[in-house]
N, C-alpha and C. Protein backbone atom coordinates (compact mmCIF):
# COMPACT_ATOMS: atom_id res chain seq x y z
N UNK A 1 108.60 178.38 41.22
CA UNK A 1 108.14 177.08 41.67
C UNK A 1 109.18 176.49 42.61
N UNK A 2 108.64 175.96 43.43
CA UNK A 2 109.35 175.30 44.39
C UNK A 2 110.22 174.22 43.92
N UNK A 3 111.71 173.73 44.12
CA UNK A 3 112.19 172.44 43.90
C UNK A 3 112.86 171.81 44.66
N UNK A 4 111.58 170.52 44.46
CA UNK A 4 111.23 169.56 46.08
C UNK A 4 112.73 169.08 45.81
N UNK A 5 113.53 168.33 45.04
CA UNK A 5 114.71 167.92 44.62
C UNK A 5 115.96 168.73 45.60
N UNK A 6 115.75 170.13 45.70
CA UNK A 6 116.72 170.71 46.76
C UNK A 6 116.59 170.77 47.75
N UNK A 7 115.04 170.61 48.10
CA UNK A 7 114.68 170.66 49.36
C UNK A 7 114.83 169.13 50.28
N UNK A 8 114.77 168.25 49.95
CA UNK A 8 114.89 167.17 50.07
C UNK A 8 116.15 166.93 50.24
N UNK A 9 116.88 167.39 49.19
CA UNK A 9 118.41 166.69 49.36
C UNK A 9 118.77 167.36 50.53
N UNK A 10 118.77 168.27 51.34
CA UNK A 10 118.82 169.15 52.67
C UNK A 10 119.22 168.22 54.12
N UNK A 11 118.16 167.36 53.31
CA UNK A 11 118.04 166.28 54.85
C UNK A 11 118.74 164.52 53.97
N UNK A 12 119.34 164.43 53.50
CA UNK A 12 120.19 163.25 53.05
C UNK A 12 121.51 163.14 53.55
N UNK A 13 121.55 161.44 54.00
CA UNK A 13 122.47 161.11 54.70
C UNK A 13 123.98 161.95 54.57
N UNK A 14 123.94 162.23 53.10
CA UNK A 14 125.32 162.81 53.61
C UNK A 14 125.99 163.96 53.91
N UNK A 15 124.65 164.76 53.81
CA UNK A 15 124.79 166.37 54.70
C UNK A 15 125.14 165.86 56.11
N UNK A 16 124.29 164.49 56.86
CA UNK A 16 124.26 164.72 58.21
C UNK A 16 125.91 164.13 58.39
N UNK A 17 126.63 163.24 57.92
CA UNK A 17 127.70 162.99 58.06
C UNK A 17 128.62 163.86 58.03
N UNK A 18 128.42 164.94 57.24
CA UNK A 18 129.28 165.89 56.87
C UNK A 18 129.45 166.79 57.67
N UNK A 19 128.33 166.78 58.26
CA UNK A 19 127.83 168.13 59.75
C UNK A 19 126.88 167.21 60.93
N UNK A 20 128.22 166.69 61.65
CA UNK A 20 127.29 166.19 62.88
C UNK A 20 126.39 166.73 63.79
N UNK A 21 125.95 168.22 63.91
CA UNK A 21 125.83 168.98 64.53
C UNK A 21 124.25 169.61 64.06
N UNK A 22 123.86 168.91 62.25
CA UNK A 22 122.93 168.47 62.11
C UNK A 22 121.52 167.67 62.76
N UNK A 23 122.90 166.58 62.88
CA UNK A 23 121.95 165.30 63.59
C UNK A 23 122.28 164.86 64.91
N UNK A 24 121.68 164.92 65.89
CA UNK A 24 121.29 164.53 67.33
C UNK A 24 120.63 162.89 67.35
N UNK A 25 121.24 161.86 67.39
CA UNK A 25 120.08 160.73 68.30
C UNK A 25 119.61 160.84 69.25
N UNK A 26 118.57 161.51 69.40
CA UNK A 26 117.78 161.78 70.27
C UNK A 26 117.47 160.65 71.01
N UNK A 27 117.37 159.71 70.63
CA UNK A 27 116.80 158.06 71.30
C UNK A 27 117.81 157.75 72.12
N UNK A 28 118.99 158.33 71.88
CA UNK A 28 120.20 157.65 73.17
C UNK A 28 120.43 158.97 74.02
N UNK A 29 119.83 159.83 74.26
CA UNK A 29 119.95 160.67 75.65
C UNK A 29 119.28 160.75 76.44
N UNK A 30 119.99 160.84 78.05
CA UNK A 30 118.58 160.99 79.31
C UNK A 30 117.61 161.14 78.84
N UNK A 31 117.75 162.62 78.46
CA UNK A 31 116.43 163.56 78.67
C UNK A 31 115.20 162.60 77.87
N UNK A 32 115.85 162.02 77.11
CA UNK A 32 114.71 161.23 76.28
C UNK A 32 114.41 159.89 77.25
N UNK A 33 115.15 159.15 77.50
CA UNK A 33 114.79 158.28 79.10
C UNK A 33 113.95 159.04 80.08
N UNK A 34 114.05 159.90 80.16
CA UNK A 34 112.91 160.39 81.49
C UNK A 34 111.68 160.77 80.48
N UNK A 35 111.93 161.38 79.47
CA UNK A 35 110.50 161.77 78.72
C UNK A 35 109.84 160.49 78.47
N UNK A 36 110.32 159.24 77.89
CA UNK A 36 109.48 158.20 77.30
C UNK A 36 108.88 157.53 79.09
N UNK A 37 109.83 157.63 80.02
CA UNK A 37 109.08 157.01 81.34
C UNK A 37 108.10 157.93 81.80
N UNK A 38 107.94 159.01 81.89
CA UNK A 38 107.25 159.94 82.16
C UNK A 38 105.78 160.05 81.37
N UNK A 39 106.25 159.88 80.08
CA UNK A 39 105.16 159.99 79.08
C UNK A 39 104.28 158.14 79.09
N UNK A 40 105.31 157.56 79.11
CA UNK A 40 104.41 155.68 79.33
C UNK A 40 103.16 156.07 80.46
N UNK A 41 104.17 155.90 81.74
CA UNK A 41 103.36 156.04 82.93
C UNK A 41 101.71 156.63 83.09
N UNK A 42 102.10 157.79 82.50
CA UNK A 42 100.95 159.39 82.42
C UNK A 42 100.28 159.01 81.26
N UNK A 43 100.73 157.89 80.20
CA UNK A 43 99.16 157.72 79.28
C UNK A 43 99.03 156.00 79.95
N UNK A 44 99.67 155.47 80.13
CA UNK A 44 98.58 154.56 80.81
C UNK A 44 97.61 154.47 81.37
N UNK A 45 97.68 155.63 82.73
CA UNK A 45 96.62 156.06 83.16
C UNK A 45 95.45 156.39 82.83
N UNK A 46 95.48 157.45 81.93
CA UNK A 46 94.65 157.50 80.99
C UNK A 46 93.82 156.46 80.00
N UNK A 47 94.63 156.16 79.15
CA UNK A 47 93.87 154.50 78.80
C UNK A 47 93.75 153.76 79.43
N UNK A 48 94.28 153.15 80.39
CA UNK A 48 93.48 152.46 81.51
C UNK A 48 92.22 152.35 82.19
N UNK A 49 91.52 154.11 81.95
CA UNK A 49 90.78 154.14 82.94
C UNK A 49 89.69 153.85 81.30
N UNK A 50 90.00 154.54 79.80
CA UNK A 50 89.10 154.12 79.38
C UNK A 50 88.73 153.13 78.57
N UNK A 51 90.34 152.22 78.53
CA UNK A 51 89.95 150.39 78.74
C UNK A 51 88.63 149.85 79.14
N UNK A 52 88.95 149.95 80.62
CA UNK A 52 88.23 149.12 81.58
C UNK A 52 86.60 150.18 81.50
N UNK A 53 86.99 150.74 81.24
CA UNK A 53 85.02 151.60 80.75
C UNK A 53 84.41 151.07 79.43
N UNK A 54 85.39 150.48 78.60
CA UNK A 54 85.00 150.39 77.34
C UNK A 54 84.24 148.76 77.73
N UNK A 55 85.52 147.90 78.09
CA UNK A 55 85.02 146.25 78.75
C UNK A 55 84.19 146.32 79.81
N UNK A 56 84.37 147.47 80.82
CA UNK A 56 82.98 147.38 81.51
C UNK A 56 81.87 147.24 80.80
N UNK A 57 81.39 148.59 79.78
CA UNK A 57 80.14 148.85 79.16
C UNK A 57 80.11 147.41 77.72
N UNK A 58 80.89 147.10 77.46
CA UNK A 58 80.86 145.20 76.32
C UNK A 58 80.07 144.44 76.86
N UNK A 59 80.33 143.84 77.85
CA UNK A 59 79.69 142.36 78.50
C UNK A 59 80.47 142.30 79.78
N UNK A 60 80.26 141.31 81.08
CA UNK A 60 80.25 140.87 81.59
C UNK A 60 81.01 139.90 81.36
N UNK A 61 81.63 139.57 80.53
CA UNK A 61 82.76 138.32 80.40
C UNK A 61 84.67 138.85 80.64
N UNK A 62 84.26 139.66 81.07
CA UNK A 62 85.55 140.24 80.90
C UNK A 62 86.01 140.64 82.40
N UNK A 63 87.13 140.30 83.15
CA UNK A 63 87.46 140.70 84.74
C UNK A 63 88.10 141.82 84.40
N UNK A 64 87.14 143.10 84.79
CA UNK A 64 87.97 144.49 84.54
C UNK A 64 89.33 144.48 85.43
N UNK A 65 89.73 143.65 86.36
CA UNK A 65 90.55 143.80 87.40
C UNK A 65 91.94 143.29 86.61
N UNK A 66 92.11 142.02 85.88
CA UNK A 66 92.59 141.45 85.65
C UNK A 66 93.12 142.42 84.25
N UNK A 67 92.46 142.90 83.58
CA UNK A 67 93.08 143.81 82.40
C UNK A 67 93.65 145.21 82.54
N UNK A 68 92.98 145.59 84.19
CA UNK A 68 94.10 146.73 84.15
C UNK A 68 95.39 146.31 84.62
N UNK A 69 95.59 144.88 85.89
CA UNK A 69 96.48 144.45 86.26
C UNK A 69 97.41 144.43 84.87
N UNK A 70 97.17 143.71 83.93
CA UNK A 70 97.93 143.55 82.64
C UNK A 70 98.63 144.42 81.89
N UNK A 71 97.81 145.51 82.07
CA UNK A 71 97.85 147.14 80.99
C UNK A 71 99.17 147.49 82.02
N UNK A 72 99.11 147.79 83.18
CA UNK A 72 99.50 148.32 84.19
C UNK A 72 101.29 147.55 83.92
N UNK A 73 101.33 146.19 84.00
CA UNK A 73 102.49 145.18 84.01
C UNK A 73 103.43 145.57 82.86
N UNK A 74 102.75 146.06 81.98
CA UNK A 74 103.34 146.02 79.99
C UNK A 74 103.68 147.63 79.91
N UNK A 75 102.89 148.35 80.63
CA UNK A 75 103.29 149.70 81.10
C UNK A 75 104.61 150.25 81.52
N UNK A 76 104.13 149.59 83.36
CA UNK A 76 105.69 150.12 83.94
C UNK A 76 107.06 149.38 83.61
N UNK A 77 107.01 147.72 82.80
CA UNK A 77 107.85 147.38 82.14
C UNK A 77 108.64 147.85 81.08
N UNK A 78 107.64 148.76 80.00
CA UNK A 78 108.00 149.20 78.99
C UNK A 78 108.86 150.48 79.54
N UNK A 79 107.97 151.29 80.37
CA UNK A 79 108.67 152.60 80.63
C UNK A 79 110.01 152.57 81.70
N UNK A 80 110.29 151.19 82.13
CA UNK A 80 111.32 150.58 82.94
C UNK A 80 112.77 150.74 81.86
N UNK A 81 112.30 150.09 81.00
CA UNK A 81 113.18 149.91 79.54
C UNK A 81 114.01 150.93 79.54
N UNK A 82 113.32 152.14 79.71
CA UNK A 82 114.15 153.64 79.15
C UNK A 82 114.61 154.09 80.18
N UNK A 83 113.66 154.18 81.38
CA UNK A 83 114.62 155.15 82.74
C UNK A 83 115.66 154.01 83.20
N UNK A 84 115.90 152.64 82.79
CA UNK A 84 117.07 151.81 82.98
C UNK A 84 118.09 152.31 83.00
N UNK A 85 118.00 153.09 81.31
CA UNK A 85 119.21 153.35 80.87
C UNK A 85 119.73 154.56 81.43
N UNK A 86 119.56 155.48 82.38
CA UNK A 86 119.72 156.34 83.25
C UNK A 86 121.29 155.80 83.45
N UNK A 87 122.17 156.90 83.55
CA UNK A 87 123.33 156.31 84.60
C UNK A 87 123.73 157.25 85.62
N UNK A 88 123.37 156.69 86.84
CA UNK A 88 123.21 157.61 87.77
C UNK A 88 125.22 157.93 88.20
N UNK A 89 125.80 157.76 87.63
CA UNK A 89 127.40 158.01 87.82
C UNK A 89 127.45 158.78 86.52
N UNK A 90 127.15 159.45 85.90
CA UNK A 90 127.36 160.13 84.68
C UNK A 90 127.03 161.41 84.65
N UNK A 91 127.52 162.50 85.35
CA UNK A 91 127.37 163.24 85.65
C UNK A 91 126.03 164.41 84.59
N UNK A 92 126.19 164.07 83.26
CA UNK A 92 125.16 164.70 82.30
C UNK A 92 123.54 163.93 82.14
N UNK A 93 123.67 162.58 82.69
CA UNK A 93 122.41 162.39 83.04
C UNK A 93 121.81 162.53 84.80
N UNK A 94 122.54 163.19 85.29
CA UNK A 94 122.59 163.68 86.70
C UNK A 94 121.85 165.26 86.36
N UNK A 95 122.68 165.59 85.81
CA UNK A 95 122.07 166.95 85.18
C UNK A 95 120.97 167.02 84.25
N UNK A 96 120.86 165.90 83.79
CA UNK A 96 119.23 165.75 82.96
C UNK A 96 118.25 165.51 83.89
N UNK A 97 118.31 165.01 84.71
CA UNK A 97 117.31 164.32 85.73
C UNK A 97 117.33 166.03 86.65
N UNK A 98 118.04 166.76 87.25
CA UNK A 98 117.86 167.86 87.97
C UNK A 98 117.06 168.61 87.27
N UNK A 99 117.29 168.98 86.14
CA UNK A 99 116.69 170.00 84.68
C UNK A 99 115.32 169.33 84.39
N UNK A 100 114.83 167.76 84.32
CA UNK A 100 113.87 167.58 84.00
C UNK A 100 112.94 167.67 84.65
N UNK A 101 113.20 167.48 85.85
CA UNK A 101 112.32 166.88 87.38
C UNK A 101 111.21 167.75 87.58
N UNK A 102 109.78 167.76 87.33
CA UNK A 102 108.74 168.15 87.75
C UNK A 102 108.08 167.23 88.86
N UNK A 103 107.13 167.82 89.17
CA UNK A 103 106.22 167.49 90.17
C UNK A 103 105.44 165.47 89.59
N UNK A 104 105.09 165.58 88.49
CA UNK A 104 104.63 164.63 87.68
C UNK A 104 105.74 163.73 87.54
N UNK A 105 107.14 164.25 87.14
CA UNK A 105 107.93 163.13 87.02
C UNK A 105 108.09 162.31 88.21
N UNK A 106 108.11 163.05 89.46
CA UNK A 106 108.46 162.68 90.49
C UNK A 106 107.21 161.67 91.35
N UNK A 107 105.88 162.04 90.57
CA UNK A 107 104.96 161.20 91.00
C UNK A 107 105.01 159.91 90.06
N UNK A 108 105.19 159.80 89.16
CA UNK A 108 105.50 158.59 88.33
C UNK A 108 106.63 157.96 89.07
N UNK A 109 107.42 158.61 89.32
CA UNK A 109 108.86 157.41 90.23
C UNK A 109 108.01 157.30 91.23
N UNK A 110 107.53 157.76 92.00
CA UNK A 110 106.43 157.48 93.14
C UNK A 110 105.01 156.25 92.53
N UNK A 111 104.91 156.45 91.94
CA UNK A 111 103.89 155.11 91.40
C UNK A 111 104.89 154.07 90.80
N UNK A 112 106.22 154.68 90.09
CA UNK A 112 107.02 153.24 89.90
C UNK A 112 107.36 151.96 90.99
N UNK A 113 107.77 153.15 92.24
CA UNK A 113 108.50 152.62 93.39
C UNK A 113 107.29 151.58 93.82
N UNK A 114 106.19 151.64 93.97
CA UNK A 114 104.87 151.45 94.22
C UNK A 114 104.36 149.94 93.47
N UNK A 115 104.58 149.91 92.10
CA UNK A 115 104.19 148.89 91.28
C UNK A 115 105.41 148.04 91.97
N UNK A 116 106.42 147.98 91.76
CA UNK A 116 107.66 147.21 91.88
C UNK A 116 107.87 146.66 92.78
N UNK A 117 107.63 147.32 93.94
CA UNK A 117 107.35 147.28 95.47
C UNK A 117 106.09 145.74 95.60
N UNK A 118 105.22 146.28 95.03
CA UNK A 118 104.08 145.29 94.84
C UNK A 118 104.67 143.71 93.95
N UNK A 119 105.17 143.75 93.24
CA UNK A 119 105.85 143.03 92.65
C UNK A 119 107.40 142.46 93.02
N UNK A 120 107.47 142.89 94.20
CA UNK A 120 108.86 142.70 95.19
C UNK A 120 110.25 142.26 94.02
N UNK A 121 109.82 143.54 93.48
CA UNK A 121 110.94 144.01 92.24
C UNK A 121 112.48 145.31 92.41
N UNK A 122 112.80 144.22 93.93
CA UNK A 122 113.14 145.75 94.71
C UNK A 122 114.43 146.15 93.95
N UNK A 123 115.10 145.21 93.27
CA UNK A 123 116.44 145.83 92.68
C UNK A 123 115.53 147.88 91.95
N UNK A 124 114.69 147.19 91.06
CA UNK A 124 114.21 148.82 90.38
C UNK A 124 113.65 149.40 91.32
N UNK A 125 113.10 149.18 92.32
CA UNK A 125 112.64 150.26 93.41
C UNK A 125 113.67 151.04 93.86
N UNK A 126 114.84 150.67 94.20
CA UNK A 126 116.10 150.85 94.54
C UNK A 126 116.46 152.46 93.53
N UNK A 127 116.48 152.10 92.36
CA UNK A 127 117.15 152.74 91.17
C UNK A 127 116.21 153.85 91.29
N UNK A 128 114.48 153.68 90.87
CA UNK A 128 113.65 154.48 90.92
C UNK A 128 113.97 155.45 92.35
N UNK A 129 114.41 155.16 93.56
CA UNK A 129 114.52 156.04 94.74
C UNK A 129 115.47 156.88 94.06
N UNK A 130 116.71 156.29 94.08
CA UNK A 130 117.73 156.96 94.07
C UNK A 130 117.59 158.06 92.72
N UNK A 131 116.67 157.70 91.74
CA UNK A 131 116.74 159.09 90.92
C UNK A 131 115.46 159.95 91.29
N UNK A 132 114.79 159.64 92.16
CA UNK A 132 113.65 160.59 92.70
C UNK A 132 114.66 161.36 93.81
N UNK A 133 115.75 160.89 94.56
CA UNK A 133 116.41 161.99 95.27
C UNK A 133 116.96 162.47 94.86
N UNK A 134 117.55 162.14 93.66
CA UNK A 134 118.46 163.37 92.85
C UNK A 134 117.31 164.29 92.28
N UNK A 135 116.37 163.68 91.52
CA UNK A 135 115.16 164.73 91.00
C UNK A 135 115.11 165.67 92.29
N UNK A 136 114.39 165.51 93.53
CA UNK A 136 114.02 166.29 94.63
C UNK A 136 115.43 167.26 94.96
N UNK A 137 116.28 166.98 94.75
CA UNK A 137 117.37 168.05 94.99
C UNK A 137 117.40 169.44 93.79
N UNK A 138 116.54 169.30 92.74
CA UNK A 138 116.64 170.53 91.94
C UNK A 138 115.80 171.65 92.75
């Protein structure tokens, strides 16, 4: 029979103290800054489009224009949050951003630059360039 008691204790705080090498915070590295902006961006889209299908097909009381504007605002804000924390002088998130950089990431900084732009939010347009040219150099 299995005993959940050993198996469990496996993952308790004080194995991971004991062996840092265990535990990773994943929440404080690049690679996880470009995944959560990458990943915001690319499902907004998606729910966005079937938001405004859902309040289209409801009623007529509802300005489909005005709720994607909204979805869209809470979006690239949120996913702003994480590629913030980018530091483009840090040479290992220089190297996260070369290693991560797909075609998609690079169109999301391309729709970032875009929202912000629209929102004459140019300090982050700024930031968003400058890590789409380091992306484009991999």
């Amino acid at each position: 029979m299995l005993n959940l008691e050993n198996l469990f204790s496996l993952f308790s705080p004080e194995n991971v103290k004991s062996d840092p090498k265990t535990y990773l915070d994943f929440e404080n590295q690049p690679l996880y800054y470009c995944g959560m902006w990458k990943k915001l961006i690319l499902n907004h889209l998606n729910f966005s489009k079937k938001v405004a299908n859902f309040f289209a097909a409801s009623n007529g009381e509802f300005d489909i224009e005005d709720i994607r504007e909204a979805g869209k605002f809470v979006a690239f804000n949120r996913a702003w949050f994480y590629i913030n924390k980018l530091d483009l002088n840090n040479d290992d998130h220089i190297l996260t951003i070369l290693s991560y950089s797909d075609d998609e990431f690079v169109a999301t900084l391309e729709m970032g630059i875009k929202h912000f732009t629209s929102s004459e939010e140019y300090e982050k347009c700024a930031k968003l360039l400058k890590i789409k040219n380091i992306s484009r150099k991999s």
